[in-house]
C-alpha atoms as a PDB file:
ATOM      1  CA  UNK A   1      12.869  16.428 -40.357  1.00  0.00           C
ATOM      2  CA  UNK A   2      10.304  14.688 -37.700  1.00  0.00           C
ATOM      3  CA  UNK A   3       7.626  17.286 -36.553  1.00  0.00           C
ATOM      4  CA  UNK A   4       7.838  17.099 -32.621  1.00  0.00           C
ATOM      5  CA  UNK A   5       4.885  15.677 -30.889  1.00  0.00           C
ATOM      6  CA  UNK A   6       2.297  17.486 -28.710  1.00  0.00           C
ATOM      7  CA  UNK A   7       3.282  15.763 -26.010  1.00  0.00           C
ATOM      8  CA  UNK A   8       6.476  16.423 -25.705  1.00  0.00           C
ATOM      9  CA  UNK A   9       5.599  19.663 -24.545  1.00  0.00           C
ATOM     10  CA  UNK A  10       4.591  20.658 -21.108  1.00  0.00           C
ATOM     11  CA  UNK A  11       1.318  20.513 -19.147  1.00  0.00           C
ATOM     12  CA  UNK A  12       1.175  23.687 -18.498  1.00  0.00           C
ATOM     13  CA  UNK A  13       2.643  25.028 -22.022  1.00  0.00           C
ATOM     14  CA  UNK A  14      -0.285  23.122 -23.535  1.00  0.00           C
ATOM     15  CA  UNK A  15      -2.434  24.721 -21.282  1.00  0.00           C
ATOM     16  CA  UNK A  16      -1.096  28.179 -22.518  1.00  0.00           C
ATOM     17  CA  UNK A  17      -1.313  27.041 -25.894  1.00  0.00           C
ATOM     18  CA  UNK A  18      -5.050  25.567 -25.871  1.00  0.00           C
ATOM     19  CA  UNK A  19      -5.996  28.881 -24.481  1.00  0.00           C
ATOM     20  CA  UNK A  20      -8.558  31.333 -26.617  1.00  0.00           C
ATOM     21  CA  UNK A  21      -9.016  34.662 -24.638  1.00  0.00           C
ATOM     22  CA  UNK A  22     -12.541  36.738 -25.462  1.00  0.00           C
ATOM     23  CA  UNK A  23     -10.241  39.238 -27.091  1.00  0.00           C
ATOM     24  CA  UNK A  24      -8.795  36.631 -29.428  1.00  0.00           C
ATOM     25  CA  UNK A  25     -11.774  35.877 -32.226  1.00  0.00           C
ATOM     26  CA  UNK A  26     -10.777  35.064 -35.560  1.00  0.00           C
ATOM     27  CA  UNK A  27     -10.937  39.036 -36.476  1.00  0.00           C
ATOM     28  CA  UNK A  28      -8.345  40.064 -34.599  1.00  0.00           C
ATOM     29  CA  UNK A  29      -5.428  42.209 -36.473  1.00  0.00           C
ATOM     30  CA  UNK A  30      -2.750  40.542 -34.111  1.00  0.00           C
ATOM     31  CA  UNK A  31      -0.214  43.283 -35.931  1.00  0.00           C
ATOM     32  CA  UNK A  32      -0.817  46.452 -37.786  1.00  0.00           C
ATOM     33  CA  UNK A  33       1.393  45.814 -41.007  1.00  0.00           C
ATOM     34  CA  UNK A  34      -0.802  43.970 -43.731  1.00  0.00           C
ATOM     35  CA  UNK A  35       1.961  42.021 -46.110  1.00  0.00           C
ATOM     36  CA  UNK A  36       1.970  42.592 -49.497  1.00  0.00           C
ATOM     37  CA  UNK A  37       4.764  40.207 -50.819  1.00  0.00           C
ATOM     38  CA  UNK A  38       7.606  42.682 -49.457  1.00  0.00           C
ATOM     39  CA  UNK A  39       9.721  42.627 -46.479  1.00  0.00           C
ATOM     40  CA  UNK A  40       9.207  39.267 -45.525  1.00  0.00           C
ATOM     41  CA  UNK A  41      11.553  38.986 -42.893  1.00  0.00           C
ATOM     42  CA  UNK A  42      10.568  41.594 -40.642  1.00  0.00           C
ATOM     43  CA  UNK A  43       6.798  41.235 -41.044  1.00  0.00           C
ATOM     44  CA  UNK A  44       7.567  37.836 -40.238  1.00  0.00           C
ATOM     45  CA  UNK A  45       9.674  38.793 -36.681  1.00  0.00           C
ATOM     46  CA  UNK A  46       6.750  40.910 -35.869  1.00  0.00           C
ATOM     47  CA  UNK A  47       3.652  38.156 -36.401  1.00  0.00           C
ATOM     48  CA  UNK A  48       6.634  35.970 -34.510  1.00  0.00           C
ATOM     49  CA  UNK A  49       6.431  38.182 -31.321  1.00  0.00           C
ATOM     50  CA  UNK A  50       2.667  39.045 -31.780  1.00  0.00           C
ATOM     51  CA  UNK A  51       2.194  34.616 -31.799  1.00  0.00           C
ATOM     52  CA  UNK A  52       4.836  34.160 -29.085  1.00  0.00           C
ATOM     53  CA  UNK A  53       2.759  36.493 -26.573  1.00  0.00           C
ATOM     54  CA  UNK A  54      -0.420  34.904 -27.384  1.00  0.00           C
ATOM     55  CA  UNK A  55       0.907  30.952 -26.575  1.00  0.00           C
ATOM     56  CA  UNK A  56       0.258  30.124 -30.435  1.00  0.00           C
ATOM     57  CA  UNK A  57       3.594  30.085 -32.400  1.00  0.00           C
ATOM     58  CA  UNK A  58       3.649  26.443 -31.846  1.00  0.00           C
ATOM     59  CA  UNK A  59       0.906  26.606 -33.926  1.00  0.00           C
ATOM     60  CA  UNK A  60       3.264  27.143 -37.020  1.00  0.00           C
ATOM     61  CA  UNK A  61       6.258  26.608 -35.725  1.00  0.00           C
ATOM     62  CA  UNK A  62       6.215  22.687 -36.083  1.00  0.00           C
ATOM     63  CA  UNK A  63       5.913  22.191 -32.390  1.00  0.00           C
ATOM     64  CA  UNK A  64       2.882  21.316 -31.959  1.00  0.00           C
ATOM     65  CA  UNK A  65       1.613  18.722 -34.267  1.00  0.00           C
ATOM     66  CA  UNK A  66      -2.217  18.098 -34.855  1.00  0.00           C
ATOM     67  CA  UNK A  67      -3.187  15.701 -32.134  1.00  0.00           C
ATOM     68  CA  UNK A  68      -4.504  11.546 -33.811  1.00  0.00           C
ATOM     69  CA  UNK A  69      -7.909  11.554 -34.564  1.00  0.00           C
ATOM     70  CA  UNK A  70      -9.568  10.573 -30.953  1.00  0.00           C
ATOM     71  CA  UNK A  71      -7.402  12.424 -29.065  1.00  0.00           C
ATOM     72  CA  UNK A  72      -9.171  14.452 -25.913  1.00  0.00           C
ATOM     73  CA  UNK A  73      -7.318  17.430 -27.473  1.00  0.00           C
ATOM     74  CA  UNK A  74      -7.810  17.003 -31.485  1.00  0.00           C
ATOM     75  CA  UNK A  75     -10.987  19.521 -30.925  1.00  0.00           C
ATOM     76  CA  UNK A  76      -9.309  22.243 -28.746  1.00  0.00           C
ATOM     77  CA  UNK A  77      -6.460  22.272 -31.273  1.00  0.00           C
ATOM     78  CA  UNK A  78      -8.545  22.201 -34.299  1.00  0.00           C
ATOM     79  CA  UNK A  79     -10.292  25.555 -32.892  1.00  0.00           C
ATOM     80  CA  UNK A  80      -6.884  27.116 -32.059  1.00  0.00           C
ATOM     81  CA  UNK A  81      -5.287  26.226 -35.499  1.00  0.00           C
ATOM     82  CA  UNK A  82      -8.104  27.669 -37.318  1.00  0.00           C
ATOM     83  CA  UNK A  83      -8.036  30.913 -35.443  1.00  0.00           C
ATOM     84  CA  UNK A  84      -4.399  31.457 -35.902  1.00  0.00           C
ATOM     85  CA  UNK A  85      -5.011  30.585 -39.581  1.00  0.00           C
ATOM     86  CA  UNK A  86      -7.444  33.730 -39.324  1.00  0.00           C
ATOM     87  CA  UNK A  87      -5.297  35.719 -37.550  1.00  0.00           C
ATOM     88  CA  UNK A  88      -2.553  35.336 -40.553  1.00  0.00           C
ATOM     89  CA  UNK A  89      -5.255  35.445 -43.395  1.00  0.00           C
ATOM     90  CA  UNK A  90      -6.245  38.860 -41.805  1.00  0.00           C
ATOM     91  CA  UNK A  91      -3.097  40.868 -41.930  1.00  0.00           C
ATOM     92  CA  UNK A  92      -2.139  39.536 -45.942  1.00  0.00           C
ATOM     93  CA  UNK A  93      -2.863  40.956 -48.793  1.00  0.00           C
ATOM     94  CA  UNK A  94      -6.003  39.638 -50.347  1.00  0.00           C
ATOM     95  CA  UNK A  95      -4.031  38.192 -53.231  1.00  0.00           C
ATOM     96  CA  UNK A  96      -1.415  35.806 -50.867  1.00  0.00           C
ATOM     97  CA  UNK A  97      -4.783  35.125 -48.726  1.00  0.00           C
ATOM     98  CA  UNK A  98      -6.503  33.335 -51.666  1.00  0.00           C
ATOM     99  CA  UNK A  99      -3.056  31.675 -52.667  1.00  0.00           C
ATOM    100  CA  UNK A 100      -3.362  29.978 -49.048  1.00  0.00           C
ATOM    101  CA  UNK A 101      -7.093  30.055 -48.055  1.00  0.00           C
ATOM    102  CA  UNK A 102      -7.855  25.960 -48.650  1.00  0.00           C
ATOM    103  CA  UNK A 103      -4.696  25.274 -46.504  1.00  0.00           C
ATOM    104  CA  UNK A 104      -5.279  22.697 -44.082  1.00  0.00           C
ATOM    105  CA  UNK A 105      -3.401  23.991 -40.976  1.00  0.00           C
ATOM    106  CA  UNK A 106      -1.187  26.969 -39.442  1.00  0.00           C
ATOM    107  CA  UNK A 107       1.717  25.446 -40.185  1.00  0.00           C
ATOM    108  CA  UNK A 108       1.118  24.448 -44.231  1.00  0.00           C
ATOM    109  CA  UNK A 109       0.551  28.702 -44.637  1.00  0.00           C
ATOM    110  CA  UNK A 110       3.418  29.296 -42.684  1.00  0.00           C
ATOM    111  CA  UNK A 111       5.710  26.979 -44.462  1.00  0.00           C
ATOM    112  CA  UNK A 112       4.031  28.223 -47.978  1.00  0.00           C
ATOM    113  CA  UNK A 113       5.209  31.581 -47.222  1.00  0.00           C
ATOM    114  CA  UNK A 114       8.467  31.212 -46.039  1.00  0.00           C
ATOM    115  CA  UNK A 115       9.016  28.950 -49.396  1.00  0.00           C
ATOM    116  CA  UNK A 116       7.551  31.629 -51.692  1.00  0.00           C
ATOM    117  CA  UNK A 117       8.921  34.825 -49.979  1.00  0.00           C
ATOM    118  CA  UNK A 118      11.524  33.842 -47.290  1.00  0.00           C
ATOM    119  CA  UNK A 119      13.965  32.520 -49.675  1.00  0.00           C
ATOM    120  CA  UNK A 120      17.247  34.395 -49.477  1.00  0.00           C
ATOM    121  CA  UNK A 121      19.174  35.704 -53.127  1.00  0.00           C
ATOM    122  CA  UNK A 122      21.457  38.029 -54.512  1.00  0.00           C
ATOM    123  CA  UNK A 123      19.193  39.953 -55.864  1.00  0.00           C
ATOM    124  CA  UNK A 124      17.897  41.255 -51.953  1.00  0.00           C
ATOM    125  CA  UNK A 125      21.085  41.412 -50.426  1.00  0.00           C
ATOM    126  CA  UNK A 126      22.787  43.185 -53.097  1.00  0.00           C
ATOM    127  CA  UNK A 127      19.482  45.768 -53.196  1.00  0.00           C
ATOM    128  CA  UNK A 128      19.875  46.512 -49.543  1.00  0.00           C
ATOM    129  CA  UNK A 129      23.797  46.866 -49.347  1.00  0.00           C
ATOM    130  CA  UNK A 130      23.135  49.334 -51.848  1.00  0.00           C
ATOM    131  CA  UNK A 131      21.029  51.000 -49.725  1.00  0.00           C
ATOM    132  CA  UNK A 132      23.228  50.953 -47.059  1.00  0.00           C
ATOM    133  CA  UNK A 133      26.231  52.225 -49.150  1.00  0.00           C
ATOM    134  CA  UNK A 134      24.408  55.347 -50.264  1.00  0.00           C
ATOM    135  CA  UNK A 135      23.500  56.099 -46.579  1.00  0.00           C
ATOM    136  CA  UNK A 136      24.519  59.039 -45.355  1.00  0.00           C
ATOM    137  CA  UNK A 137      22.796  61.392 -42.983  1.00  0.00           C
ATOM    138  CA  UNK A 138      21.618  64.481 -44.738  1.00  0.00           C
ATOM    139  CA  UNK A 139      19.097  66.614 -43.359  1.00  0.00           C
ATOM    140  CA  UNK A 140      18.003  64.294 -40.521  1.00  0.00           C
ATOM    141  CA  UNK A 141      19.175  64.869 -36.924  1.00  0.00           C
ATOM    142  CA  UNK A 142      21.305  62.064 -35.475  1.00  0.00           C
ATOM    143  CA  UNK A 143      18.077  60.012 -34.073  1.00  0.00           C
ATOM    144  CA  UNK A 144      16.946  59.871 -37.647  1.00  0.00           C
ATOM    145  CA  UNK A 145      19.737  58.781 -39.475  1.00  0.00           C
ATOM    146  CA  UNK A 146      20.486  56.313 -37.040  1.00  0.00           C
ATOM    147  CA  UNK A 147      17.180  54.800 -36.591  1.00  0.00           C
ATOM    148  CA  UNK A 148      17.136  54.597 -40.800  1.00  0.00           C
ATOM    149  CA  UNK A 149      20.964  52.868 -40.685  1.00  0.00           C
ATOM    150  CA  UNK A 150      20.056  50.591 -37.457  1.00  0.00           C
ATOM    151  CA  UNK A 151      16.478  48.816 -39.620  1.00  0.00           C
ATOM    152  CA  UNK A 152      18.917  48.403 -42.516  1.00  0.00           C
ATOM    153  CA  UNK A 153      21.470  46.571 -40.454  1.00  0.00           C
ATOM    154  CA  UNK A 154      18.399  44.530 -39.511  1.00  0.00           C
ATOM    155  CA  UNK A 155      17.627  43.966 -42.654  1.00  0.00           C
ATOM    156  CA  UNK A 156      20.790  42.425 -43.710  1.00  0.00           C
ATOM    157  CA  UNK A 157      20.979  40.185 -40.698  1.00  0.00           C
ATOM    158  CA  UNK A 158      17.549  38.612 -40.956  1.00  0.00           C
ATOM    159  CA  UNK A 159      19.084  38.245 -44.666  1.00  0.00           C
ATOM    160  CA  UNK A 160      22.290  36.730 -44.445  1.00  0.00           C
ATOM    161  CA  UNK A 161      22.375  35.804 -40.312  1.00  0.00           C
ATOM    162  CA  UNK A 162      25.296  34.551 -38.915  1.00  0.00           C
ATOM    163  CA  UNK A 163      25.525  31.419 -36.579  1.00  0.00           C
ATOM    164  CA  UNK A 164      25.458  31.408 -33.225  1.00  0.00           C
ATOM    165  CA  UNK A 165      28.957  30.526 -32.278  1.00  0.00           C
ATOM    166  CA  UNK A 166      30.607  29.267 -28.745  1.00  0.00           C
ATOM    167  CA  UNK A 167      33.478  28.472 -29.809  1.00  0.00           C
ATOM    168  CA  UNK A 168      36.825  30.850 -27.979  1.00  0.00           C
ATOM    169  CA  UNK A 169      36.499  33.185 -30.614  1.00  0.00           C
ATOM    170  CA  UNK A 170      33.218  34.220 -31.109  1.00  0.00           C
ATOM    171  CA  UNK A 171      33.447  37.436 -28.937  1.00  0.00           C
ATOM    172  CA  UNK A 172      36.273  38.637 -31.338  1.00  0.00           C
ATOM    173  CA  UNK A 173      33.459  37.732 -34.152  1.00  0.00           C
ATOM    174  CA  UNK A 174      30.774  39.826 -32.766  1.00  0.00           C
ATOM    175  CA  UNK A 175      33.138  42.475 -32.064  1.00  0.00           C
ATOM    176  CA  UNK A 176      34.665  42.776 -35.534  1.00  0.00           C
ATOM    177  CA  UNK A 177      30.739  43.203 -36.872  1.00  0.00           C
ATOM    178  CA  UNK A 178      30.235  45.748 -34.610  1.00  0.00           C
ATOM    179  CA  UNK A 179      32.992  47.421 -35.290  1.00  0.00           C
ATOM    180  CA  UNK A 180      32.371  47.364 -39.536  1.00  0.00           C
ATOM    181  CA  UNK A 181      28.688  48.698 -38.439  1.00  0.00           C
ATOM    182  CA  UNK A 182      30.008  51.518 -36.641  1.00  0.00           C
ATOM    183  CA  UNK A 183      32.335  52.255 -39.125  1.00  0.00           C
ATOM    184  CA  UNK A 184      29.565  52.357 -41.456  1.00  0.00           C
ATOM    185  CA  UNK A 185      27.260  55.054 -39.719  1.00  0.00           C
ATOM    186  CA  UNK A 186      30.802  56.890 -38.512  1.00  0.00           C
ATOM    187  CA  UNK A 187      31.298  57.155 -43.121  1.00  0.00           C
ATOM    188  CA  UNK A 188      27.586  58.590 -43.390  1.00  0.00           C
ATOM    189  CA  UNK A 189      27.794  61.726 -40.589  1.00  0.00           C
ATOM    190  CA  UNK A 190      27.813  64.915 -42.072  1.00  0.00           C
ATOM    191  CA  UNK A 191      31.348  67.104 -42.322  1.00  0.00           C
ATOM    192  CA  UNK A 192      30.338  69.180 -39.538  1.00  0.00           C
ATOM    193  CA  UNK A 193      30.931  66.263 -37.246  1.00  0.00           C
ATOM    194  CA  UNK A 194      34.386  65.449 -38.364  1.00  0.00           C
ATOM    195  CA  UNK A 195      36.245  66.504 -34.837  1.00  0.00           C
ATOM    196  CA  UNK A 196      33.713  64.143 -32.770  1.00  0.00           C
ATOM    197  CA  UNK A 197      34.255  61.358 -35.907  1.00  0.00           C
ATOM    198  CA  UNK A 198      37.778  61.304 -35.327  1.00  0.00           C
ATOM    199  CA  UNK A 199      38.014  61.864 -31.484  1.00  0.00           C
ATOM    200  CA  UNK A 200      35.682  58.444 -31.530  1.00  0.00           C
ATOM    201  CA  UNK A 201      38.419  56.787 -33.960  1.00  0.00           C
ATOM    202  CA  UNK A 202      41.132  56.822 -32.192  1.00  0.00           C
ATOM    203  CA  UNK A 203      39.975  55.161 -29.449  1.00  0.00           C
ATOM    204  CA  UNK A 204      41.361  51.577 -28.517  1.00  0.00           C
ATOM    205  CA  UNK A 205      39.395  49.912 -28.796  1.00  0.00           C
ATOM    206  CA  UNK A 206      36.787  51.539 -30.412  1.00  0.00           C
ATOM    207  CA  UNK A 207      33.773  52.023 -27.966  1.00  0.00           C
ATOM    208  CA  UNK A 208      30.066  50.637 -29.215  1.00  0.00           C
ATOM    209  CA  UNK A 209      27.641  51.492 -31.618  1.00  0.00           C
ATOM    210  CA  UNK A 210      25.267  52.251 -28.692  1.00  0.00           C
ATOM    211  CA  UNK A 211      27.875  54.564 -26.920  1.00  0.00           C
ATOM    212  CA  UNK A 212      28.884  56.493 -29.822  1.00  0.00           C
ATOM    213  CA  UNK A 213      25.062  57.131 -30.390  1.00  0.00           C
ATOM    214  CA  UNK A 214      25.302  58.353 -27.224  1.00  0.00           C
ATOM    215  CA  UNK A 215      28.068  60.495 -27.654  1.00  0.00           C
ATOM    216  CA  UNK A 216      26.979  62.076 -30.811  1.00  0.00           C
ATOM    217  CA  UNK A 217      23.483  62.893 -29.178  1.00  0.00           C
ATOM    218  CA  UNK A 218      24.465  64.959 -26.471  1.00  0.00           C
ATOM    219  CA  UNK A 219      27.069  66.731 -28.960  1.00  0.00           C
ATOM    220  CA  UNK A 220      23.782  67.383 -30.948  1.00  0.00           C
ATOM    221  CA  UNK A 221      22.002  68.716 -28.019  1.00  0.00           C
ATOM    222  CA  UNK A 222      25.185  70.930 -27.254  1.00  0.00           C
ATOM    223  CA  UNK A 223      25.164  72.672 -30.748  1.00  0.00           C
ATOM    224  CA  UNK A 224      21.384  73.420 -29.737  1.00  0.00           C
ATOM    225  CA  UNK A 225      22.057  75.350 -26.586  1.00  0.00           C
ATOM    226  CA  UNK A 226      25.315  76.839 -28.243  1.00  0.00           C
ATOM    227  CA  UNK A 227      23.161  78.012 -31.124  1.00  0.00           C
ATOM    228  CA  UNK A 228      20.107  78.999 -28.968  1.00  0.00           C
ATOM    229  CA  UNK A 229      22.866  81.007 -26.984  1.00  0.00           C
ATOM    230  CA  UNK A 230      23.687  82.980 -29.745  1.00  0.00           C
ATOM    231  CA  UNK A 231      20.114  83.722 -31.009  1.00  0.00           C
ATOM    232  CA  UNK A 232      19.192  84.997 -27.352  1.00  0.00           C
ATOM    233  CA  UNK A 233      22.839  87.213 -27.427  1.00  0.00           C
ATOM    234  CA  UNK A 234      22.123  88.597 -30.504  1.00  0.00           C
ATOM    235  CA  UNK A 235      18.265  89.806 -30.030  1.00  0.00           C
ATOM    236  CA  UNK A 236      19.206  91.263 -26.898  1.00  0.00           C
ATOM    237  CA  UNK A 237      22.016  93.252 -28.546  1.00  0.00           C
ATOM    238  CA  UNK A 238      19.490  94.121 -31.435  1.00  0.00           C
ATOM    239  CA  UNK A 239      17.680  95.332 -28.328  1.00  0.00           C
ATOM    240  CA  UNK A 240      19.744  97.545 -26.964  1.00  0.00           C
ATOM    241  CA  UNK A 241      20.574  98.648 -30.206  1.00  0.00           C
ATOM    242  CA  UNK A 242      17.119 100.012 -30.921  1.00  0.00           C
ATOM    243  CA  UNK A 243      16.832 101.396 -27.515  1.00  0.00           C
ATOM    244  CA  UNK A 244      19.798 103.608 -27.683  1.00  0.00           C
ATOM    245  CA  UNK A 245      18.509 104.532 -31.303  1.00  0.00           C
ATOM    246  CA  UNK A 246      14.726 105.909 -30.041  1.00  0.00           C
ATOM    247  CA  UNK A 247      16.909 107.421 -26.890  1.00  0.00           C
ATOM    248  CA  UNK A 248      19.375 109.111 -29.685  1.00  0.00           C
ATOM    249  CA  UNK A 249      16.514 110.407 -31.921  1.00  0.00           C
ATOM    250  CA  UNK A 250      14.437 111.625 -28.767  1.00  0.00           C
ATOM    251  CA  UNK A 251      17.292 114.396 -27.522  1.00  0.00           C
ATOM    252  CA  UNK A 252      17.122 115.290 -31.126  1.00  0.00           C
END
């Protein structure tokens, strides 16, 4: 596939993309997670924001190609594609950063990766559907659990993503996925939420991941007060237990 030209993008994009702040030297940590061969995919989405917000993914994304030699712009890209080659060099492992030190650009690293630990198998997906088979909530609170069952879902979608999709039934799609998710976390709630589970299952249709969430919390904060209710009830009866006791043993 033909790597688009520099020119075809804007003025002012260039601009953006020629740009080297006083914050951005070639030590910068531009994320906090260091990659150590694991988890490709979402280190990956997270250098993809952190580039996106500094002008540079076109510096590995293929959309901006290294300018002929003589070009007025060969030197500004030069320095930008060698700090972004910093900036990924910096937050790998030292092993993967002397696999891809004598790279010549941005782009040859970020391709070498994606070859070498981007490639999609059985072996992943099957490892992370078991994880999310054997989810269930435990001993974690309902923010928790659904925060550990929401980066698995991730997980499998940056694995195995799904077109986009315009065609007329593609909201019937996306609707059907969200329903098997919610199913999914609805399967991992503990027993004690069994009326809530199946007040939320026979609705028609059944409402979002995001609303049931929403639901469940404020049952969860309910069971708080309830239970906080009946601490405060039963000190003060303990209360006026004792105090009738010393009253009791003092007309003795």
């Amino acid at each position: 596939m033909a790597v688009p030209e520099a020119a075809a993008m804007s003025a002012e994009d260039l601009v953006e993309a020629y740009m080297l702040h006083p914050s951005d030297h070639p030590g910068l940590l531009i994320v906090s997670t260091i990659f150590d061969g694991s988890s490709f995919g979402s280190w990956k989405r997270t250098m993809t924001i952190a580039l996106l917000t500094k002008s540079k993914l076109c510096f590995v994304d293929g959309s901006l190609a290294k300018p002929q030699s003589g070009s007025p712009g060969l030197k500004k890209w030069m320095k930008c594609n060698e700090t972004v080659m910093s900036w990924i060099l910096n937050v790998v492992n030292r092993n993967i950063a002397d696999s891809i030190i004598y790279a010549k650009s941005a782009r040859q690293i970020w391709v070498e990766l994606e070859e070498r630990f981007g490639q999609i198998n059985g072996a992943k997906l099957y490892h992370v559907q078991k994880k999310m088979c054997n989810m269930s909530q435990g001993a974690s609170d309902i923010s928790t659990y659904y925060t550990k069952v929401k980066s698995l879902w991730d997980e499998l979608d940056d694995l195995d993503e799904v077109p986009d999709c315009a065609c007329a039934s593609a909201e019937k799609i996306f609707k059907r996925e969200q329903n098997k998710k919610l199913l999914q976390f609805l399967m991992g709630l503990n027993d004690d939420y069994n009326s809530i589970r199946g007040n939320i299952l026979i609705m028609s249709p059944l409402p979002s991941i995001s609303q049931v969430y929403s639901m469940l919390i404020q049952e969860e904060k309910q069971r708080e007060i309830r239970s906080s209710g009946h601490f405060l009830a039963d000190s003060a009866s303990l209360t006026v237990e004792h105090s009738n006791s010393s009253s009791h043993t003092k007309e003795k």
